[in-house]
Every structure is written in C-alpha cells, then in structure tokens.
Protein backbone atom coordinates (compact mmCIF):
# COMPACT_ATOMS: atom_id res chain seq x y z
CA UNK A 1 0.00 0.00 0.00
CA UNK A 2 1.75 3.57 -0.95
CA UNK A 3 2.52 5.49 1.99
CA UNK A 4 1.43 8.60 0.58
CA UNK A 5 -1.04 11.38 2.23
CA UNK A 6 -1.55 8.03 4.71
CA UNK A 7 -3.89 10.19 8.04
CA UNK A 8 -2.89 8.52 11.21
CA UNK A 9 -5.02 6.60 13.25
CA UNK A 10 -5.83 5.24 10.35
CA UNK A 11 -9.31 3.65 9.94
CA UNK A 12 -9.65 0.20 8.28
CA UNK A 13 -13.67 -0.94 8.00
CA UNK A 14 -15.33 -3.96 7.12
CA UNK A 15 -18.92 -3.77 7.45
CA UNK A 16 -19.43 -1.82 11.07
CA UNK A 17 -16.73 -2.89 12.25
CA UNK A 18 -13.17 -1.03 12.73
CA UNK A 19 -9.98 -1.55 13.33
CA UNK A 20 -7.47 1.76 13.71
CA UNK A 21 -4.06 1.76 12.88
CA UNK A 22 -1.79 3.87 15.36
CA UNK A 23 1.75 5.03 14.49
CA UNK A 24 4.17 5.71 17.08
CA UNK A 25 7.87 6.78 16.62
CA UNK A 26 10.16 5.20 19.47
CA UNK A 27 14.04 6.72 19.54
CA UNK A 28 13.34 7.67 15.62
CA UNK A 29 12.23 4.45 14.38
CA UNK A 30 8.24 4.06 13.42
CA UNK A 31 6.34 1.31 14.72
CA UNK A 32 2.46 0.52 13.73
CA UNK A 33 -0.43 -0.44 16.01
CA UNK A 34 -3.38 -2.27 15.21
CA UNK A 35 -5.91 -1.51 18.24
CA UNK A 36 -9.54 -3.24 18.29
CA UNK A 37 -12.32 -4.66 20.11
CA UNK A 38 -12.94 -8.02 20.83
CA UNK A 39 -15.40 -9.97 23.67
CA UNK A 40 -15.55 -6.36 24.97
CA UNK A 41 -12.12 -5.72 25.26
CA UNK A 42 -9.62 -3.19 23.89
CA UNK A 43 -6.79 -5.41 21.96
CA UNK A 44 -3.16 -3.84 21.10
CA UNK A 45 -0.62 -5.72 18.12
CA UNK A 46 2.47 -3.84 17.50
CA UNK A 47 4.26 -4.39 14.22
CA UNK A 48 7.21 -2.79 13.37
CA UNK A 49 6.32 -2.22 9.53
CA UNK A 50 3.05 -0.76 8.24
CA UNK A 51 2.41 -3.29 5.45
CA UNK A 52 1.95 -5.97 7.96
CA UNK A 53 -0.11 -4.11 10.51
CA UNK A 54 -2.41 -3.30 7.78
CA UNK A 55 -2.68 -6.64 6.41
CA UNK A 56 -3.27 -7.77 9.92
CA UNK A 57 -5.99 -4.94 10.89
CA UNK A 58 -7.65 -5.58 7.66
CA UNK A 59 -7.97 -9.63 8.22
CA UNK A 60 -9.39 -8.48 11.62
CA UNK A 61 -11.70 -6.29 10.15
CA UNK A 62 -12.90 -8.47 7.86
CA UNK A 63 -12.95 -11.47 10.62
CA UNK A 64 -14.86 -10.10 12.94
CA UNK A 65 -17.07 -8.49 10.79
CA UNK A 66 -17.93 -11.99 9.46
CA UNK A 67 -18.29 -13.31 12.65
CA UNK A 68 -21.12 -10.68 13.34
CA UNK A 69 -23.31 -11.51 9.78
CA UNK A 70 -22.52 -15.42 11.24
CA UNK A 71 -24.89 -14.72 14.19
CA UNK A 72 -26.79 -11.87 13.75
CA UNK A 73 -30.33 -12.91 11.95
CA UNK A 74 -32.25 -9.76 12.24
CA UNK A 75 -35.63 -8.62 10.29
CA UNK A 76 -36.02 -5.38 8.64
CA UNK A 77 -36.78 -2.98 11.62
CA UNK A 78 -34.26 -4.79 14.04
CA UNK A 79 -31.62 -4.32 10.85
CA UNK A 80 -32.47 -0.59 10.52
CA UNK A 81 -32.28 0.04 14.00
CA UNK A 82 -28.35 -1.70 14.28
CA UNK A 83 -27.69 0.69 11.95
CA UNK A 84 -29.18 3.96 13.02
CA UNK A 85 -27.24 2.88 16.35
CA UNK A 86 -24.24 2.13 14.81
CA UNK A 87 -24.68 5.68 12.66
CA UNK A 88 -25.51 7.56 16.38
CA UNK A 89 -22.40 6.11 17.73
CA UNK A 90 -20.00 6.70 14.63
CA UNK A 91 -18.41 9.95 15.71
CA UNK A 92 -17.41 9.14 19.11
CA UNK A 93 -15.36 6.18 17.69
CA UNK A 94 -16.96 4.13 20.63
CA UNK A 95 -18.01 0.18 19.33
CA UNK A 96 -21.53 -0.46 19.43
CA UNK A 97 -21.34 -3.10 21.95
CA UNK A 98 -19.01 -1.26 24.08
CA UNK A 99 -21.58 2.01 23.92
CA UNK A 100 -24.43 -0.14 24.41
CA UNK A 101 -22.48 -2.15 27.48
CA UNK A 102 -21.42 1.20 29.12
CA UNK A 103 -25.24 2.63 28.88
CA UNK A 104 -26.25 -0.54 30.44
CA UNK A 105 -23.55 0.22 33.28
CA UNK A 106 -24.74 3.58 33.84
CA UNK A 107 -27.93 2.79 33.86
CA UNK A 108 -27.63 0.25 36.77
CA UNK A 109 -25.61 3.18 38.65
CA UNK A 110 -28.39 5.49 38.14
CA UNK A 111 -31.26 3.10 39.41
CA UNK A 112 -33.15 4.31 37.18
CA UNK A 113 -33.91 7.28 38.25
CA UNK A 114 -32.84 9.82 36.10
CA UNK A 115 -31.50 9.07 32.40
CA UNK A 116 -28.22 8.83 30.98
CA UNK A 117 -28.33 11.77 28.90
CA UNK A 118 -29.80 14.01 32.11
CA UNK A 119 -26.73 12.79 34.45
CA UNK A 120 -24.07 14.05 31.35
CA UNK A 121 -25.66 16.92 32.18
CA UNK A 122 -25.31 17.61 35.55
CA UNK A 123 -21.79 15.96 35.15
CA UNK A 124 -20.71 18.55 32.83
CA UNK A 125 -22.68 21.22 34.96
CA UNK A 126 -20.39 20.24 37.88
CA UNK A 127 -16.90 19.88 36.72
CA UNK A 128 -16.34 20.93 32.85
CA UNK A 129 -16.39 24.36 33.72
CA UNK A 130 -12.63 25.43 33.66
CA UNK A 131 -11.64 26.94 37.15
CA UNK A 132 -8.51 29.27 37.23
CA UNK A 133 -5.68 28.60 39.63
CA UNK A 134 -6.64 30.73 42.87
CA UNK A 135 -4.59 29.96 46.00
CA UNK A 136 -6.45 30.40 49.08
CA UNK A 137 -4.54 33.43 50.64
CA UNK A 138 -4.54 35.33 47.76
CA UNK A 139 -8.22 34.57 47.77
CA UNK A 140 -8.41 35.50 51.12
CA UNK A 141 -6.50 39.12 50.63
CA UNK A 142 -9.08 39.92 47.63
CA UNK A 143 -12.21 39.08 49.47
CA UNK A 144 -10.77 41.45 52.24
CA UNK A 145 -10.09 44.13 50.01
CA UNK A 146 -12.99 44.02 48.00
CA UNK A 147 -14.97 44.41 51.21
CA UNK A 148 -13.18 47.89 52.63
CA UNK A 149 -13.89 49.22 49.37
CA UNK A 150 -17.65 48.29 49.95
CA UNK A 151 -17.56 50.13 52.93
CA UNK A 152 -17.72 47.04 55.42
CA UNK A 153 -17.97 47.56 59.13
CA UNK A 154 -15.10 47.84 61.14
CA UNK A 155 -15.62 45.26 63.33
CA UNK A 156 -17.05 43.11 60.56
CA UNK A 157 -13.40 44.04 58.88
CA UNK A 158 -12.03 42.92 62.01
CA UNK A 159 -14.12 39.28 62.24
CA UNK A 160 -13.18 38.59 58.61
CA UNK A 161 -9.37 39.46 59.12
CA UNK A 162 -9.22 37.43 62.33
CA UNK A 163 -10.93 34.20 60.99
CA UNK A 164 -9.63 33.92 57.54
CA UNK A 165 -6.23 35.20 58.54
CA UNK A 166 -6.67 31.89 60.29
CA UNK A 167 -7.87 30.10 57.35
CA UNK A 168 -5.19 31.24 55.10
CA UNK A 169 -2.39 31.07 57.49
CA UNK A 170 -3.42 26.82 57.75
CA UNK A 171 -3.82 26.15 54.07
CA UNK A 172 -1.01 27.13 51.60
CA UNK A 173 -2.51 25.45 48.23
CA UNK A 174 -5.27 25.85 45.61
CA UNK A 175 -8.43 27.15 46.81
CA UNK A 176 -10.86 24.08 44.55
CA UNK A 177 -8.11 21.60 46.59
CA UNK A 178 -9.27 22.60 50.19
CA UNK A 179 -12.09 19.70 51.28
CA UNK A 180 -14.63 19.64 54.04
CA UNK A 181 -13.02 17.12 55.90
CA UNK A 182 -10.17 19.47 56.32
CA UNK A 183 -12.36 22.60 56.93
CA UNK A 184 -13.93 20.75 59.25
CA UNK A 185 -10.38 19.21 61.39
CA UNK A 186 -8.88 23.18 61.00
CA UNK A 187 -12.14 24.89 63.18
CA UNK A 188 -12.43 21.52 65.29
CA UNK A 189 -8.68 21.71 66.22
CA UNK A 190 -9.16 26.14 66.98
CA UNK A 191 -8.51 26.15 70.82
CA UNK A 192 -11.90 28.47 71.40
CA UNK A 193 -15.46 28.23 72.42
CA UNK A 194 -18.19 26.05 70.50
CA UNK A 195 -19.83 29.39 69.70
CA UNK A 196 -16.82 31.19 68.71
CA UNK A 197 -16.04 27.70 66.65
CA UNK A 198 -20.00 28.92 65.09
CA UNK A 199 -18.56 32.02 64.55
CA UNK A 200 -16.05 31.40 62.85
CA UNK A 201 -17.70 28.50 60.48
CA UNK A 202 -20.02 31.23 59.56
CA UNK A 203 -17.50 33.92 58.51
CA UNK A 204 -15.82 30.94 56.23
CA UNK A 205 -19.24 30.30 54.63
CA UNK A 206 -19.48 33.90 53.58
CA UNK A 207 -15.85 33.39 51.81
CA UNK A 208 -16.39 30.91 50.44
CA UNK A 209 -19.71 32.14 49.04
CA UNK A 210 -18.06 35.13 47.52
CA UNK A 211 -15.82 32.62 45.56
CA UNK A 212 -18.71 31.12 44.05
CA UNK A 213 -19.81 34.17 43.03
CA UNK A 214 -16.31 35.46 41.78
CA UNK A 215 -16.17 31.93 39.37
CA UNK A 216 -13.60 30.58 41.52
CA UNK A 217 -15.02 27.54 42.78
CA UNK A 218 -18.42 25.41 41.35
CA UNK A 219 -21.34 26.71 41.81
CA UNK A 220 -22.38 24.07 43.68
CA UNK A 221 -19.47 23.64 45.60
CA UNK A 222 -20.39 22.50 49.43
CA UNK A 223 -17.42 25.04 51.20
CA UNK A 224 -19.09 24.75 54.74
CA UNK A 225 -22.30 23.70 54.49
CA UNK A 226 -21.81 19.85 55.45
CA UNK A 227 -19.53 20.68 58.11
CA UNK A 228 -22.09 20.76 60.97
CA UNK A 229 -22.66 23.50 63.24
CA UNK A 230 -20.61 23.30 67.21
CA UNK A 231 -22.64 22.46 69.87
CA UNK A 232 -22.85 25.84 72.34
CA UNK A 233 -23.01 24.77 75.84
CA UNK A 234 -25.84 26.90 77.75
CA UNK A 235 -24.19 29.18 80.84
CA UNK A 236 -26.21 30.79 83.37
CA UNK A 237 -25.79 34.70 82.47
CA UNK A 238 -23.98 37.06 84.53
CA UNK A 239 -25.56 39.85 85.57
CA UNK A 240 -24.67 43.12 88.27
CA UNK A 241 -27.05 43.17 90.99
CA UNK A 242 -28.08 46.95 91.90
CA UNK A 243 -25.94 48.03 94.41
CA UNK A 244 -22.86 46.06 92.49
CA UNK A 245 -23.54 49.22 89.31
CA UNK A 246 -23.99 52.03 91.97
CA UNK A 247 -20.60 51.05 93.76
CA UNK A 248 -18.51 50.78 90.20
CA UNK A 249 -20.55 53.79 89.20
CA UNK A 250 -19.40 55.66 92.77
CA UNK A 251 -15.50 54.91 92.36
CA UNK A 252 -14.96 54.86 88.86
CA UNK A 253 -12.93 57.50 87.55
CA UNK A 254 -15.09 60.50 85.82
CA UNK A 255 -13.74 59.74 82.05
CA UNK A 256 -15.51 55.82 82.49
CA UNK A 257 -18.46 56.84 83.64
CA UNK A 258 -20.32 57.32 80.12
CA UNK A 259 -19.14 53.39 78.95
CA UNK A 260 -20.63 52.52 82.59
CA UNK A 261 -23.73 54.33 82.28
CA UNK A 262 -24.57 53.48 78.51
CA UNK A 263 -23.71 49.60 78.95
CA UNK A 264 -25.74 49.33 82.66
CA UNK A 265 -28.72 51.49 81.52
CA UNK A 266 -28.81 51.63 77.42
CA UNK A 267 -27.46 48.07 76.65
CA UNK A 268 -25.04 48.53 73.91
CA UNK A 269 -22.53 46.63 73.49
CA UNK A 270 -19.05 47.36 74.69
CA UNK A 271 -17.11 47.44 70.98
CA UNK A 272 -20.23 49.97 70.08
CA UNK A 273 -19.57 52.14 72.86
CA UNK A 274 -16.34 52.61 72.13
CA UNK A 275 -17.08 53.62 68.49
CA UNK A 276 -19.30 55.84 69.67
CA UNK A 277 -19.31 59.49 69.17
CA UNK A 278 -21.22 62.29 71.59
CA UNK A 279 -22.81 63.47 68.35
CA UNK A 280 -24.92 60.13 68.58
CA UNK A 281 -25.76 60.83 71.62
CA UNK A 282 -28.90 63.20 71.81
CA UNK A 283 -29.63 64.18 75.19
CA UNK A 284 -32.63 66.63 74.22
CA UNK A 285 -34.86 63.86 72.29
CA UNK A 286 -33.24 61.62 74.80
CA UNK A 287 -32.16 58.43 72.18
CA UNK A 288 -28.75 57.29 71.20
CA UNK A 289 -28.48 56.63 67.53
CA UNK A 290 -25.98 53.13 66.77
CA UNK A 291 -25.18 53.76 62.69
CA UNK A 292 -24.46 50.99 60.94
CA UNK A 293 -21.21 50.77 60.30
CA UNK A 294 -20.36 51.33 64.17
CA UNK A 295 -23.25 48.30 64.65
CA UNK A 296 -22.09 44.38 65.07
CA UNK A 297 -24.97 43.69 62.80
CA UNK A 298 -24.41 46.20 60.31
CA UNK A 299 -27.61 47.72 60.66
CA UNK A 300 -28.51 50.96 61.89
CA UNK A 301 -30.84 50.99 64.97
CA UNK A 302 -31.98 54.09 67.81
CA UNK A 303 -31.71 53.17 71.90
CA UNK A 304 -34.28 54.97 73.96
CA UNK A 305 -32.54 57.01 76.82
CA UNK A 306 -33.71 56.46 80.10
CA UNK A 307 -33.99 59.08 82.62
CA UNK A 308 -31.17 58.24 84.89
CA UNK A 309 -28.95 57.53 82.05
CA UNK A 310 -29.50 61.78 80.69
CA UNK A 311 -28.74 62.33 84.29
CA UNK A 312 -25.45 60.06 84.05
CA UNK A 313 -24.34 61.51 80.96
CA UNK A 314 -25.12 65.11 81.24
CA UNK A 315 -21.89 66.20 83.07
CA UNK A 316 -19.97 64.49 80.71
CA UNK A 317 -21.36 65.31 77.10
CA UNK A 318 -19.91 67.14 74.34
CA UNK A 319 -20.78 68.46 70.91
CA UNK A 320 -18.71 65.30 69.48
CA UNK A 321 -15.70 63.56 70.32
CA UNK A 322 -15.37 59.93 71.24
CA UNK A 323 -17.33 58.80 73.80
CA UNK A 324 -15.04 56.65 75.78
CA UNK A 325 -11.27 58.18 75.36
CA UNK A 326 -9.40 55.08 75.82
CA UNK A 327 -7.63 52.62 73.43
CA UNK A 328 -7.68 50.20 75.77
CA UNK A 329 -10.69 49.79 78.04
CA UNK A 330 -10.12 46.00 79.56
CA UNK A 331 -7.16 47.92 81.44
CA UNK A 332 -9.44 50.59 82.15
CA UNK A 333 -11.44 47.92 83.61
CA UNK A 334 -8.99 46.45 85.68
CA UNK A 335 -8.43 49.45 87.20
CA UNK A 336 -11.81 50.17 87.96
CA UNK A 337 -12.17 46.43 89.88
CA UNK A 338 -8.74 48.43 91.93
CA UNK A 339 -9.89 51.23 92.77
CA UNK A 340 -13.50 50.27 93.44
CA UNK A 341 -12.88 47.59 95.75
CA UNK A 342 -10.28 49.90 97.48
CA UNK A 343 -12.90 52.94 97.73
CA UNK A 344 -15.32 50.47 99.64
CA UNK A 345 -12.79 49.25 102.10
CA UNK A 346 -11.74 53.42 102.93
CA UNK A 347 -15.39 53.28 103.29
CA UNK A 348 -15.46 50.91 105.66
CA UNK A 349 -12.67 52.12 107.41
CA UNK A 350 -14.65 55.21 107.60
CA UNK A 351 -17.32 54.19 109.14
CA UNK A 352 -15.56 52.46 111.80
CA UNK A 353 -16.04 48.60 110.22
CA UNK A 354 -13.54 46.30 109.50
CA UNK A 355 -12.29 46.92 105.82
CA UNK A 356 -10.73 43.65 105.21
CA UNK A 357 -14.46 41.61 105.74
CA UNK A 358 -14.86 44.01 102.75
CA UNK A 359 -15.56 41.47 99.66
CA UNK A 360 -13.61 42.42 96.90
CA UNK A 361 -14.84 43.83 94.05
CA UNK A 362 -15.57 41.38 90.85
CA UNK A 363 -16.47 42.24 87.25
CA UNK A 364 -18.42 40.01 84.86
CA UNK A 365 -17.54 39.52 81.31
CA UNK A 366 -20.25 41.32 79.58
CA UNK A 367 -22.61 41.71 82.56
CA UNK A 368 -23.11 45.14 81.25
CA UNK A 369 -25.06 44.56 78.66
CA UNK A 370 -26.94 41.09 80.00
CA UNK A 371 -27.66 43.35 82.93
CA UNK A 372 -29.56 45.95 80.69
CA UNK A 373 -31.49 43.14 79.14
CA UNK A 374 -32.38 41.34 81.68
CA UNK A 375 -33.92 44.10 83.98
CA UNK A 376 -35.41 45.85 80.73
CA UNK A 377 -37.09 42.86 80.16
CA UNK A 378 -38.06 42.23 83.26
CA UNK A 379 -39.43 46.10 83.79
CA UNK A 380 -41.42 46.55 80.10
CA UNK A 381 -42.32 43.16 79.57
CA UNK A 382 -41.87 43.46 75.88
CA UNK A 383 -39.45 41.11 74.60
CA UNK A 384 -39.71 42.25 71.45
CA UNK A 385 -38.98 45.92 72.25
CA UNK A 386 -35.97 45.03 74.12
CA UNK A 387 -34.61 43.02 71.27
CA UNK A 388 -35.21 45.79 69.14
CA UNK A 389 -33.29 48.14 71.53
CA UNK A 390 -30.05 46.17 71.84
CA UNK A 391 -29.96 45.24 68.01
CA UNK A 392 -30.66 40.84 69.20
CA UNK A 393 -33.22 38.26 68.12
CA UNK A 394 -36.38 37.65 70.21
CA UNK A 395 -35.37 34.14 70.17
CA UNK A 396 -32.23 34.61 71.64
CA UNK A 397 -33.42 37.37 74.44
CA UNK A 398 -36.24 35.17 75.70
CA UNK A 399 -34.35 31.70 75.44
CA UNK A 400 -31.70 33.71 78.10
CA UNK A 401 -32.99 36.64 79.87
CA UNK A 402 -37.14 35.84 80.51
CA UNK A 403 -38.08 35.95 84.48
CA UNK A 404 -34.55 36.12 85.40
CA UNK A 405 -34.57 38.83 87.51
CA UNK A 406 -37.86 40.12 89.62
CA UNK A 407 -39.50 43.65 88.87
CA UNK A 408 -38.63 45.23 92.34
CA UNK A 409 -35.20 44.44 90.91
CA UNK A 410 -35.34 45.91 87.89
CA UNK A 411 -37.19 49.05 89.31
CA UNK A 412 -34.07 49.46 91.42
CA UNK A 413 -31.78 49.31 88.50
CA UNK A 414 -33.35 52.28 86.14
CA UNK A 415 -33.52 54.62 89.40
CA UNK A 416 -30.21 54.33 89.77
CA UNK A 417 -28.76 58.05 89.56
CA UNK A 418 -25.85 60.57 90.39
CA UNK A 419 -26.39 62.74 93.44
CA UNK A 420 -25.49 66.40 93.85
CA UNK A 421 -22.40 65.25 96.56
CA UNK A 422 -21.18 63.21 93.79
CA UNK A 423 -22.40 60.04 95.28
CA UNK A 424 -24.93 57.44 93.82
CA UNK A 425 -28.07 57.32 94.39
CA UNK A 426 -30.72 54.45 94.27
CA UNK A 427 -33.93 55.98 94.09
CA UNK A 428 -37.36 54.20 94.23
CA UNK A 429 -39.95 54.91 91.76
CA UNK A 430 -43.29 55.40 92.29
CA UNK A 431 -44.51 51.99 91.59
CA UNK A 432 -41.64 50.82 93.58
CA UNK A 433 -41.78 49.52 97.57
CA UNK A 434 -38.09 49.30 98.13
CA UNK A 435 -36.37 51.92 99.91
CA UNK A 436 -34.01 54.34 98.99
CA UNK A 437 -29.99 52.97 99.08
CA UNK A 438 -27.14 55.48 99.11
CA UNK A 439 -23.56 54.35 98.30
CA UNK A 440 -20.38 56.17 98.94
C-alpha cells in the first residue's frame, strides 16, 4: 500500500466494524499499532512495519465483521435500528457493543432514576467548567479588600481578618483543593469556644460564598455547608445586681463613667460604645443613635434614653468627640475592679467597720449589657422591644434573659442616679416599695 497522504489513526472498515491503525515513533524508528475490540475488550498488536499491521488490521476487520453476519439474523426494523445505532455512535469512535455495554452500566448506577443523557448533564454542569488557579490566601486578601472598598464595618473588617487570617495562614494550596473534611479538622482543632467555633464556620461560609460568586469555585461547591454547626453549651448569664452598678458607678474614675452608664442602663454593646461618638448621643430627644457601620450587625438601629442615664451623661457630654477616650478599656477595667474595691474598704474604714471583711470587688464579662437586658425585660415586659433596643433576636433574648430577675429588681436598676455630693443614688420609683440605698 503507498505510503502517501496516509492520516494517522488510520481507519480500516469492514462492514461496522473497525480496526485503527496507530503510528508511534520510538528513539526515531516508526512502529504501527493495530488496536480493536474483541469480547468487549480493547486489543493492542504492534508491528514494526506498516504493510503488515495493515494486512493484519484488515484480516481483523474483515474477521470479525464476518463473525457478526454469522450470528446476527435480524428482520427489517431490528436491521435498521443496528444501523441507526451504529450511525448515532460513529463519531465518538466508541463500538456499538461497548456504547451499548457502558449505557447498560450507567444505567444500573443510576437506578433508574434519572436518564443517561440528564446525568451528562449535571456531570458537565459540575466539573467541565474550567476553574482558574486561585490559592487560598490570595483569595483571602481579595475578598478582604474588596470588602473595605464596599464600605464594610469595622468590626465586621475585624471578624473577617481574624478568621480567615486563620484560614489562610493553615492552608497554603489551591483554593478548589481545600475539602470539608479538612475545613472541618482546621475549626475543630481552633482552641476556642463552641460558639466562637459557630462564629467562625459562619465567617468561612461567607468566603467561600463570595468565591462562588467570583467563578472561583463550582457553583455548587459544598465550602461549609456539610460541616455541621458546634454544639454551644448553655451558661447561666452574669448579671450586676443593683448596688454592684452604683458602687462601680461611685468609684470609677469621671472619664468611664459614660461606657458605665450606657452599657448598665442603654445596653449597647461594649465594641459599640467605644465607636461611639457624643454626636450620637442626643440628650434633648433623649435616644442614642448606633449607625451601621459602628453596629455588630451592620444595621442601623436608635436606643431609647432612660432618665437616669440623661442624668449620668449630662456632666460628661460634648458636641462630638469619642465617647469613651481610651484605646484600651479592659485595662481601664482592671483598674476600675482596683480602685473600686479599694474605695469600699476606705469606706469601711470610715465608718468604723472592718475593711478587710470588705468582699472584693468582681467584674463580669459582659454583665453590662446582660444586665440591661435582663432588667429591661423584666421592667417593660416586651421582649420584642428590648430586642429591638439592643440590636438581638427575640429568640435569643427570651431563650436567656425571661423571668430572670424580679421587677422590684429591675425598678431598682433604672432609678439608679448621680447625686449632687457626687455620690450614687438608688432611688425608688413610684410603683416601687423598696427603699431608697445610698452608696459612697
């Protein structure tokens, strides 16, 4: 056979049956290889020269394509149905009985269900779209800045920087490469709390959601969504009892009274009272306005002032300025705890008791703020005000803070005021039966 314009793999046909012709150069010599199906297997010849691997793919050709007419006995629409099949099957070079073997395969896979031809689908849905090479930190870094530009929070800024700094300081490699197995060991292993665990699970589910959305990852990609959510162990919540406020309130040092006053009797929360500006604070229409980039939920919301809270801040507020003048108020606060629990053993002293019977003064993480909820609650017996008010769920304030403390309690707790010798004051209202307390 002349060599000329010969097309490799070359296609020799008998009938519907072919045999290909391969040619493959090995250290710049050409060898020739006849490849075809038999009994549903793929079978290789090599032959060093082409006339003999053509003779030989030919004889096969023509071999098995007798052996087919030998026991195929088919009537006129089984023969034009062989060969619409074998037509339908022609360009994907696939044998008939090797398609119609693999369809059977799938088919058992798919129980039925759904049909071939719907699961190439979703196959192709799934992985054929062409992902570019992202590593996670650089991933990571985008995300980050892409959110500053939006105009993000800052503490939101902070959340996202401290839980995927995390993230990308663990995994070094491709971002499609990271699985939930290993999402899963990296927040199981984080030596934190089952809700900051939550926390942090969450913020990852928002990254990896804006990679979906950026074309970085499949659509359907799970990210966090089968890693399953920490179980939070219930505390009891802390809370100040009256007379606990008025004494921190009586020794504090003047420039911490406002972050007392608006945590005990307006509920915010302490990283919003530091971000908070006297601007926000209207004395007049007596409200304190939380915008919503100084907000942990990014929303904007307005805090009713009480009455002894305008008497707690008027001394101290300004046309604007920052509220609370420290950088670092957990030292602040550790100082307070000092100083208060010394100014109520000089107290003591004073008044001619023993100062060291004296217990020591002890401060509550967040107690603030449960404090305010708690005896709001407990005084307007509207849970759904109060969660409005301190920016929560309803869910959460009633799962936590309903009939924790009495009403004489919390009655004690919004009369709470300053007094013109610069001591503090518990007042009783006029629905009130308890008596009047004076600290200091």
């Amino acid at each position: 056979m002349s060599k000329k314009r010969m097309v490799f793999p070359m296609e020799v046909q008998s009938g519907s049956v072919i045999v290909k012709i391969y040619k493959v150069e090995n250290k710049g010599r050409d060898s020739f290889t006849v490849s075809y199906f038999a009994d549903g297997k793929r079978k290789l010849k090599m032959f060093a020269g082409f006339d003999d691997a053509h003779a030989d793919a030919k004889s096969k050709a023509i071999s098995l394509s007798k052996g087919e007419l030998d026991v195929l006995h088919l009537g006129n629409a089984e023969r034009i149905a062989y060969v619409h099949a074998v037509e339908a099957v022609r360009p994907t070079g696939t044998p008939l009985e090797l398609a119609a073997k693999e369809y059977a395969e799938a088919w058992k896979v798919l129980g039925g269900k759904a049909s071939l031809f719907e699961a190439a689908k979703e196959f192709a849905r799934r992985h054929l779209h062409e992902l570019p090479d992202k590593m996670l930190p650089d991933a990571v870094k985008e995300m980050l800045e892409a959110k500053e530009r939006e105009g993000a929070s800052k503490f939101y800024m902070k959340v996202l920087r401290f839980y995927l700094g995390r993230m990308a300081d663990e995994f070094h490699c491709q971002l499609r490469s990271v699985t939930t197995s290993q999402l899963a060991d990296f927040l199981r292993n984080m030596d934190v709390s089952a809700r900051s665990k939550n926390n942090a699970r969450q913020t990852i589910g928002a990254f990896f959601k804006y990679c979906r959305q950026r074309g970085w990852l499949p659509k359907d990609q799970d990210g966090i969504s089968m890693v399953p959510k920490f179980k939070e162990k219930a505390g009891d919540i802390e809370i100040f009892t009256p007379q606990e406020i008025a004494n921190f309130l009586t020794y504090s040092r003047q420039e911490m009274v406002p972050f007392l006053a608006i945590g005990a009797f307006a509920g915010l929360r302490s990283a919003e009272i530091e971000r908070l500006d006297w601007s926000e604070i209207h004395l007049v229409e007596r409200f304190i306005e939380v915008k919503a980039a100084k907000s942990k939920t990014a929303s904007r919301r307005v805090v009713p002032m009480t009455e002894n809270l305008a008497k707690w801040l008027a001394p101290h507020a300004e046309k604007e300025g920052r509220v609370v003048p420290f950088d670092n108020v957990n030292k602040q606060i550790g100082w307070l705890v000092e100083d208060t629990t010394a100014g109520m053993k000089a107290a003591a002293k004073k008044e001619k008791k023993d100062p060291e019977k004296v217990k020591a003064a002890v401060w509550k993480k967040n107690a603030l703020r449960h404090s305010f909820i708690s005896y709001r609650v407990a005084d307007t017996q509207n849970v759904n005000q109060v969660a409005l008010e301190c920016g929560n769920s309803p869910g959460v304030i009633f799962k936590h803070y309903r009939e924790l403390v009495r009403l004489a309690e919390a009655k004690k707790w919004f009369s709470i005021q300053p007094d013109t010798d610069e001591k503090v004051t518990i007042l009783p209202r006029a629905d009130s039966r308890t008596e009047s307390t004076q600290v200091g």
